[in-house]
N, C-alpha and C. Protein backbone atom coordinates (compact mmCIF):
# COMPACT_ATOMS: atom_id res chain seq x y z
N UNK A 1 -119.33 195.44 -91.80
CA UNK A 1 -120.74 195.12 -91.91
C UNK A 1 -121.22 195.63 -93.26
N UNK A 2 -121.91 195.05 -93.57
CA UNK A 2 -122.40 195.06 -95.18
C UNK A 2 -124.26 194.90 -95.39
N UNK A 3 -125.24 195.17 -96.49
CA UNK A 3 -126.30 195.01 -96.37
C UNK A 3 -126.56 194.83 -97.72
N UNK A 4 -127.76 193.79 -98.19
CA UNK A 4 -127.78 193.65 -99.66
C UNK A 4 -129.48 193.62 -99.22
N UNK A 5 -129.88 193.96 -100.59
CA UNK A 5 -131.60 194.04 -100.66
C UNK A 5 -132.02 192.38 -101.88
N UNK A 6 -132.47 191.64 -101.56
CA UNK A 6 -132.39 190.55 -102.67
C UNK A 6 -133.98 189.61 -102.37
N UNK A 7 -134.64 189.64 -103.40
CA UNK A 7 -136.42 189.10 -103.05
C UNK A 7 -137.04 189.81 -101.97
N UNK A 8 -137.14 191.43 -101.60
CA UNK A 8 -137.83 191.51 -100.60
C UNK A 8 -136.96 191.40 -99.29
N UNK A 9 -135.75 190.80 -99.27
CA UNK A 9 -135.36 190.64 -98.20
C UNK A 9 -133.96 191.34 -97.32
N UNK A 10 -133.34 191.98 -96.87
CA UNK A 10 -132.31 192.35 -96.41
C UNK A 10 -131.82 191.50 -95.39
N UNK A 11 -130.36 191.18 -96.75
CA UNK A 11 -129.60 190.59 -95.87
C UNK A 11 -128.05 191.19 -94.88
N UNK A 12 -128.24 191.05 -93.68
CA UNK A 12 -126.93 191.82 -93.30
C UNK A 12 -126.00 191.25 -93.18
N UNK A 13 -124.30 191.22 -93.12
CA UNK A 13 -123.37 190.36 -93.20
C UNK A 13 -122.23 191.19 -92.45
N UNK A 14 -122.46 190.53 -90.69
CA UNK A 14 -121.68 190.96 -89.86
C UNK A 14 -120.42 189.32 -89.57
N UNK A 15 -119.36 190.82 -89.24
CA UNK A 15 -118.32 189.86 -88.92
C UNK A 15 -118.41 188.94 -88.01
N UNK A 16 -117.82 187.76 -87.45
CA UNK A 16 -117.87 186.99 -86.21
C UNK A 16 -117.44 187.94 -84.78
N UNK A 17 -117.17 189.20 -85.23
CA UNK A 17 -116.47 190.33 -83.67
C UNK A 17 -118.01 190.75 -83.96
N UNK A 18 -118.53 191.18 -84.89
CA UNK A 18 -119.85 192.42 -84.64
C UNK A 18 -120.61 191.52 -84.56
N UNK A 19 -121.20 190.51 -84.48
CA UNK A 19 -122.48 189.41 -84.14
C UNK A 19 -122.35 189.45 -82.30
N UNK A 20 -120.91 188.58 -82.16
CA UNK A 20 -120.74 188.18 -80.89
C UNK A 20 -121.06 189.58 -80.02
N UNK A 21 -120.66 190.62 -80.55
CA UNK A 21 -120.89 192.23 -80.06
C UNK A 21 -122.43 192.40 -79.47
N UNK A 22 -123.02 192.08 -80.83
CA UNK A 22 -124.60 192.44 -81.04
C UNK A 22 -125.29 191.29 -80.03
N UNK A 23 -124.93 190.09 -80.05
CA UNK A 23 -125.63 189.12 -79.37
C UNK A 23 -125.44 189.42 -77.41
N UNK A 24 -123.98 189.90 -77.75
CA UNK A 24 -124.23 189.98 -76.12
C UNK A 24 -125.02 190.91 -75.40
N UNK A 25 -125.24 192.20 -76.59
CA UNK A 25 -125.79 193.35 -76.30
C UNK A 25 -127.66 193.40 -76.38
N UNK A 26 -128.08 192.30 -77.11
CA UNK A 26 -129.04 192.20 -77.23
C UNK A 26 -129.59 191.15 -76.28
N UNK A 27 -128.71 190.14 -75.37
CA UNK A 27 -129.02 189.03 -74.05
C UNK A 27 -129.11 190.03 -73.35
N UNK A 28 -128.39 191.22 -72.74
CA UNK A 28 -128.36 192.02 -71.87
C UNK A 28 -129.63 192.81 -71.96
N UNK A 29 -129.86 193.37 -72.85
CA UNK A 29 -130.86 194.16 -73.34
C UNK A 29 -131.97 192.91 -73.40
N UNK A 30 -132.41 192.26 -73.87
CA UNK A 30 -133.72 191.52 -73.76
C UNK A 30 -133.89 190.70 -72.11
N UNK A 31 -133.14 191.17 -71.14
CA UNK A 31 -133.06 190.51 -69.96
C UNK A 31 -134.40 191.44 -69.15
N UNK A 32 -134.13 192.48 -69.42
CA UNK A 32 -134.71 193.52 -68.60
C UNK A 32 -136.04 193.91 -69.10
N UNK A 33 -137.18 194.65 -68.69
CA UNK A 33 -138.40 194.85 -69.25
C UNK A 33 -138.22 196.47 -69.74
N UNK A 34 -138.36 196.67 -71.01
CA UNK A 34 -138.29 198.33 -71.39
C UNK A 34 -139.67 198.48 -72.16
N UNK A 35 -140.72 198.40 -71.68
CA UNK A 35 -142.15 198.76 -71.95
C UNK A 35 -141.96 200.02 -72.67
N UNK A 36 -141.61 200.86 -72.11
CA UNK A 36 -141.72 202.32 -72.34
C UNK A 36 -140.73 202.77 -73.68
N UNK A 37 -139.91 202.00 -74.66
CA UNK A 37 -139.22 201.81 -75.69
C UNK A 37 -139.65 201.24 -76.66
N UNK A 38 -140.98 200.81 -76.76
CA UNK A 38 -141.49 199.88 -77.83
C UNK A 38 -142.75 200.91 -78.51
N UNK A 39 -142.77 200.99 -79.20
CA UNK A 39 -144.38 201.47 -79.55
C UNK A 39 -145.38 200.45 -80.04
N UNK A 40 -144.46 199.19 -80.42
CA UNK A 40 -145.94 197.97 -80.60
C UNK A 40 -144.43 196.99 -80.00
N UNK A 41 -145.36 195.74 -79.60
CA UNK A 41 -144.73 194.07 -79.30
C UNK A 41 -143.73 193.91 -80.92
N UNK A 42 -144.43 194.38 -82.19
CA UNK A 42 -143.72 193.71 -83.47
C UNK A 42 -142.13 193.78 -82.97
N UNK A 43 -141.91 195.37 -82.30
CA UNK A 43 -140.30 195.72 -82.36
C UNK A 43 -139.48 194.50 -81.43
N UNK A 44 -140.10 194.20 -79.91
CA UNK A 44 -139.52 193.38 -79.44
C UNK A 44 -139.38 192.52 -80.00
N UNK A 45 -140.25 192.22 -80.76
CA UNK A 45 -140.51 190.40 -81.59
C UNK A 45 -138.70 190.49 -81.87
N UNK A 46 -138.96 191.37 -83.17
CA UNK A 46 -137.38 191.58 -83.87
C UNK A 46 -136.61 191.41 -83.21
N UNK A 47 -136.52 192.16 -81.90
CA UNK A 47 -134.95 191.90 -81.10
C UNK A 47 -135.12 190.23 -80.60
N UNK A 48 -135.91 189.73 -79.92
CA UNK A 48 -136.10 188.21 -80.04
C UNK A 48 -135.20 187.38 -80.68
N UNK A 49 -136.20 187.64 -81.79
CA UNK A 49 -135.67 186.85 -82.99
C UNK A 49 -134.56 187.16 -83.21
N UNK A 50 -133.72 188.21 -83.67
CA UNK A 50 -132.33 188.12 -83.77
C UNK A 50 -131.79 187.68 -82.69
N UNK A 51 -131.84 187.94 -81.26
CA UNK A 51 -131.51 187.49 -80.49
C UNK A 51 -131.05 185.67 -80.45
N UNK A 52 -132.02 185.21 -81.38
CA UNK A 52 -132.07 183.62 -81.45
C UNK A 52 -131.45 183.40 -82.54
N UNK A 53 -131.51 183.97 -83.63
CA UNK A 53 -130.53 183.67 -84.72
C UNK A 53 -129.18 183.88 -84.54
N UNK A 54 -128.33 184.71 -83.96
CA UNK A 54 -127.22 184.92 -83.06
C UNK A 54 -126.87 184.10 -82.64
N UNK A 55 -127.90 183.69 -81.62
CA UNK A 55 -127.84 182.41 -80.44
C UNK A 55 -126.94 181.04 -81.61
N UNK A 56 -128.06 181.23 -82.12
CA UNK A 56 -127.83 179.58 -82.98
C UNK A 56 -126.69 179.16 -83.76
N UNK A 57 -126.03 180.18 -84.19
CA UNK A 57 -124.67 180.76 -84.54
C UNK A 57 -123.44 180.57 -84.04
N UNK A 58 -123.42 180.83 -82.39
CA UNK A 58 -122.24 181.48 -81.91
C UNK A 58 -122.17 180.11 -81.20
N UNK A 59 -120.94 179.87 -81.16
CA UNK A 59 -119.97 178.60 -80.11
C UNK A 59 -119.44 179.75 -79.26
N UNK A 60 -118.93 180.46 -79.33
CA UNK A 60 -118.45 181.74 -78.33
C UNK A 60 -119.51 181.30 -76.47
N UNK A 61 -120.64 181.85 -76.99
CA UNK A 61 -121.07 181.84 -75.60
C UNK A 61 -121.58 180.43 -74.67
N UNK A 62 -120.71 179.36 -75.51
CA UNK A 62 -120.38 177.86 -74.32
C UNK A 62 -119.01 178.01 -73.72
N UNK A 63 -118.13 178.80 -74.25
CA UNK A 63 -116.72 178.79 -74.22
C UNK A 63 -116.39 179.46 -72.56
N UNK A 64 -115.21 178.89 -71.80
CA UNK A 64 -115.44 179.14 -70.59
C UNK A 64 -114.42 180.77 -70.22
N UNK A 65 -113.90 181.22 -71.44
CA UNK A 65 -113.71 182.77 -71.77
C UNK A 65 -114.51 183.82 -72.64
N UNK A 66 -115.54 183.17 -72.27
CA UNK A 66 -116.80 183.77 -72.96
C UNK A 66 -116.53 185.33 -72.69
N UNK A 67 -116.69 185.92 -71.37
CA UNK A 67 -116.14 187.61 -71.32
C UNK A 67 -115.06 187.91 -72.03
N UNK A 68 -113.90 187.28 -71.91
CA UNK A 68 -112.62 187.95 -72.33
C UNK A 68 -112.90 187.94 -74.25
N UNK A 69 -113.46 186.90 -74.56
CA UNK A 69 -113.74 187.48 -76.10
C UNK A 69 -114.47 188.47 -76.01
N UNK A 70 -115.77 188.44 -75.85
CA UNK A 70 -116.19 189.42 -75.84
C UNK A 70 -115.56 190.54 -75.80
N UNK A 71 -114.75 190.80 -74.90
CA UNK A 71 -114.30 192.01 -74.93
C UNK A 71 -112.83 192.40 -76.01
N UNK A 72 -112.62 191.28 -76.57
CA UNK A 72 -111.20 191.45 -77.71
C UNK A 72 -112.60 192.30 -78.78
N UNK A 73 -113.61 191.29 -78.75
CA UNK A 73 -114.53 191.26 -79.86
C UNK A 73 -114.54 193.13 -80.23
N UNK A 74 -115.18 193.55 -78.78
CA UNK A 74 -115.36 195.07 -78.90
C UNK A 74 -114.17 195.77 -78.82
N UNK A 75 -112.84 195.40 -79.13
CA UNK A 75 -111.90 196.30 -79.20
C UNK A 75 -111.68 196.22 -80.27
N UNK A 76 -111.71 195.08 -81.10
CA UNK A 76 -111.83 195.36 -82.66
C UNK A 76 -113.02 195.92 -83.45
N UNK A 77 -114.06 195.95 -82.71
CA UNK A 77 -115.27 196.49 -83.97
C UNK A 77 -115.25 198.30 -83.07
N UNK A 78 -114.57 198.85 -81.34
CA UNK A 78 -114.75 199.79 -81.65
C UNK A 78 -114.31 200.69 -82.44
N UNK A 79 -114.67 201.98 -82.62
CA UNK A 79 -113.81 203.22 -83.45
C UNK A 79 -112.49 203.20 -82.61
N UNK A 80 -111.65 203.43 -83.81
CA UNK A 80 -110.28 204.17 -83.13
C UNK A 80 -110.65 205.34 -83.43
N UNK A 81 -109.31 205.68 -82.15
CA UNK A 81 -109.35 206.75 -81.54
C UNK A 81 -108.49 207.78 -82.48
C-alpha cells in the first residue's frame, strides 16, 4: 500500500488482496448501526463512499468462491509471523 498527495488530493494505491480485504471489512462493518463511533455523519459518509468505490472495482464479490478468496486475500496481506 502506497499514498501520494497530488492537487489537494490523496491518492491511495492498494493491492487487489488489500482492497478485496478492505471491502469485505467495510460491507461487514457498514451492515450494522455503530452510532456511538462516529462523532459527525461526515465519517460514515467516508466509509460509504469507499465502500462503493471498492464495490465498483471488484469482480471478486460475483464470483461463486467469493469466501475462499477472501480468505487467500488475508493470508497474503496478513503479518507474518
Amino acid at each position: 500500500m502506497e499514498s501520494i498527495e497530488r492537487n489537494g488530493n490523496i491518492l491511495i494505491d492498494l493491492s487487489s488482496d488489500e482492497a478485496l480485504v478492505l471491502l469485505d471489512w467495510l460491507y461487514r462493518f457498514n451492515e450494522r448501526e455503530h452510532p456511538s463511533l462516529f462523532q459527525d455523519q461526515a465519517e460514515q459518509r467516508v466509509l460509504w463512499d469507499l465502500e462503493c468505490v471498492l464495490e465498483k472495482l471488484s469482480v471478486e464479490i460475483f464470483k461463486p468462491d467469493y469466501e475462499g478468496l477472501v480468505a487467500k486475500a488475508r493470508e497474503k496481506v496478513r503479518d507474518k509471523e
